[in-house]
Protein backbone atom coordinates (compact mmCIF):
# COMPACT_ATOMS: atom_id res chain seq x y z
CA UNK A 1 -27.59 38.93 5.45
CA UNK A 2 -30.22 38.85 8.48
CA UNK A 3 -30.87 35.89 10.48
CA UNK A 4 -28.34 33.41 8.61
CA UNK A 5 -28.43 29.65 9.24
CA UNK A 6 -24.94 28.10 10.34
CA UNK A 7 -25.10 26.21 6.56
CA UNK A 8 -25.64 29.11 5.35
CA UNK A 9 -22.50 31.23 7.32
CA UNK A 10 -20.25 27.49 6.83
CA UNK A 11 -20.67 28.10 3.13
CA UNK A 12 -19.78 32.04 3.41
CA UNK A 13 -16.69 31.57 5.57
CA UNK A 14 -15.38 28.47 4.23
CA UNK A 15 -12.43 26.32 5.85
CA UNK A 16 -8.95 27.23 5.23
CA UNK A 17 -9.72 31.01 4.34
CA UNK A 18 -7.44 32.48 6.82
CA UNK A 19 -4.27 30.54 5.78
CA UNK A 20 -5.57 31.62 1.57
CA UNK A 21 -5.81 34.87 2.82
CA UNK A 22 -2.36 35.43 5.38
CA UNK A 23 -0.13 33.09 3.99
CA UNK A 24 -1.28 32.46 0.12
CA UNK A 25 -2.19 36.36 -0.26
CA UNK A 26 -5.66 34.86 -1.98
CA UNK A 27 -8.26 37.90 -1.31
CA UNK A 28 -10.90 36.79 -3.42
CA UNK A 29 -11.60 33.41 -1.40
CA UNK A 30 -9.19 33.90 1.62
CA UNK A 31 -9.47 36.68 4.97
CA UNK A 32 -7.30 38.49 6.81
CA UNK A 33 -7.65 38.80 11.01
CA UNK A 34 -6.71 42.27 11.70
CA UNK A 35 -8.39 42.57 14.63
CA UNK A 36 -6.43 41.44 17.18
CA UNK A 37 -4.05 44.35 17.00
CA UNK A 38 -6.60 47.04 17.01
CA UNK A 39 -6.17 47.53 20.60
CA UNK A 40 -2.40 48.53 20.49
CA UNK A 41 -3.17 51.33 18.31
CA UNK A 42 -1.76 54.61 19.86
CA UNK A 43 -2.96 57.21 17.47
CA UNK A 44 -4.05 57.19 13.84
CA UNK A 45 -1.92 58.85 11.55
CA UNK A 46 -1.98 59.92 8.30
CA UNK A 47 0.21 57.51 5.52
CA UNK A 48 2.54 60.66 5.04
CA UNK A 49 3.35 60.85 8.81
CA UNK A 50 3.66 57.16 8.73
CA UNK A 51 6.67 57.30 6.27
CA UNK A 52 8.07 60.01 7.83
CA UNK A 53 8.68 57.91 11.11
CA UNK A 54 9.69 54.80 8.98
CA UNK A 55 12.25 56.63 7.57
CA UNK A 56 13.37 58.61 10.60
CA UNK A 57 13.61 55.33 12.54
CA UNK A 58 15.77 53.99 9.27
CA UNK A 59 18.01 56.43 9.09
CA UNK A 60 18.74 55.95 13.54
CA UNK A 61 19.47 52.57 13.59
CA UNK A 62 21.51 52.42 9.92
CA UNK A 63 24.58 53.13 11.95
CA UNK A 64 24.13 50.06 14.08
CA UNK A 65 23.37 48.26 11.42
CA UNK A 66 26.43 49.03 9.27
CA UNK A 67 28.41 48.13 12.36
CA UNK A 68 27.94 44.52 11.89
């Protein structure tokens, strides 16, 4: 859309589309705000890598866990 009208991005955006989209998982008329993490982003890493370190930091603090 070029040049829309502020009717025209009202009607696009909606009210109440972030809480559809975070809290009601509604992704046909809700949104997600993922933007305000972007900047604590280290590195970008593949989804294999990304298991990999869930499951290494898993296994490290199961100990302390069973503990309890």
């Amino acid at each position: 859309m070029n040049g829309a009208t502020k009717e025209e991005l009202e009607t696009l955006l909606g009210r109440g589309r972030a809480k559809k989209g975070m809290f009601e998982g509604d992704m046909v008329e809700g949104e997600l705000e993922i933007g305000q993490v972007a900047a604590s982003f280290k590195a970008i890493l593949p989804a294999a890598q990304i298991m990999q370190n869930l499951i290494s930091e898993y296994n490290q603090t199961l100990p302390q866990l069973q503990s309890f």
